[in-house]
Protein backbone atom coordinates (compact mmCIF):
# COMPACT_ATOMS: atom_id res chain seq x y z
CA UNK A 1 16.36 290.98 175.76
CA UNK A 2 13.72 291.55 172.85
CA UNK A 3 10.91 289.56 172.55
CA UNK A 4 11.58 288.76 169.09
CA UNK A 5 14.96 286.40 169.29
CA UNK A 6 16.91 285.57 166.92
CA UNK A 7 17.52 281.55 166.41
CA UNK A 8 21.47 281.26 167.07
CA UNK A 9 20.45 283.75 170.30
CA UNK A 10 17.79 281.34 171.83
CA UNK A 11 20.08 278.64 171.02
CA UNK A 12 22.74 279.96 173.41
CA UNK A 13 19.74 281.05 175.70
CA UNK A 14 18.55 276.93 175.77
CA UNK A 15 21.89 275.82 176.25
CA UNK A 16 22.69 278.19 179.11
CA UNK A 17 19.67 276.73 180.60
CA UNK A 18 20.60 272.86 180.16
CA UNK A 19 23.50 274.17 181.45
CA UNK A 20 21.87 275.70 184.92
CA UNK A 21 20.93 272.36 187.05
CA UNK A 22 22.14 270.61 189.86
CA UNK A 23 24.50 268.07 188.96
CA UNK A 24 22.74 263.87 189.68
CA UNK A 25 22.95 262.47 192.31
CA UNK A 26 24.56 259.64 191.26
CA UNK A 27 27.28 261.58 190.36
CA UNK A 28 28.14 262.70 193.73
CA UNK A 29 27.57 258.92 194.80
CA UNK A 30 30.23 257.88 191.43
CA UNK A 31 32.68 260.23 192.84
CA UNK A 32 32.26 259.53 196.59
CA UNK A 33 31.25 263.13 197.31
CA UNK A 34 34.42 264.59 196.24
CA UNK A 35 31.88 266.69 193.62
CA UNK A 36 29.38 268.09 195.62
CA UNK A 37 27.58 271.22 193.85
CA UNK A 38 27.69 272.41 190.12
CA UNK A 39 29.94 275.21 190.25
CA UNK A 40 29.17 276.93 187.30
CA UNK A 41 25.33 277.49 188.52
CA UNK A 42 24.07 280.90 187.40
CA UNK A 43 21.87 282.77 189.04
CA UNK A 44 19.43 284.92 186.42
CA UNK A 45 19.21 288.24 188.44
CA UNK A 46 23.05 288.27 189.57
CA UNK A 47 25.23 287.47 186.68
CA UNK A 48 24.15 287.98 183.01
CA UNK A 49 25.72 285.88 179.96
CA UNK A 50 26.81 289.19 178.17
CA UNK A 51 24.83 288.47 175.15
């Protein structure tokens, strides 16, 4: 990745990163723990967005 992004690029990149979080607690507590983990977390060293 250069250093010198281009705007629609660290767009994705932020979004991606909203994107990688735990998911509230209150949402496991809404759904009574049927939804436990996020299962679209991405780890940075294992698998790469392909952009």
């Amino acid at each position: 990745m250069p250093s010198h992004k281009t705007f629609m690029i660290k767009k994705k990149l932020a979004k991606k990163m909203r994107q990688n979080r735990p998911i509230p607690y209150w949402i496991r507590m809404r759904t009574d723990n049927t939804i436990r983990y996020n299962a679209k977390r991405r780890h940075w060293r294992r698998t790469k967005l392909g952009f």
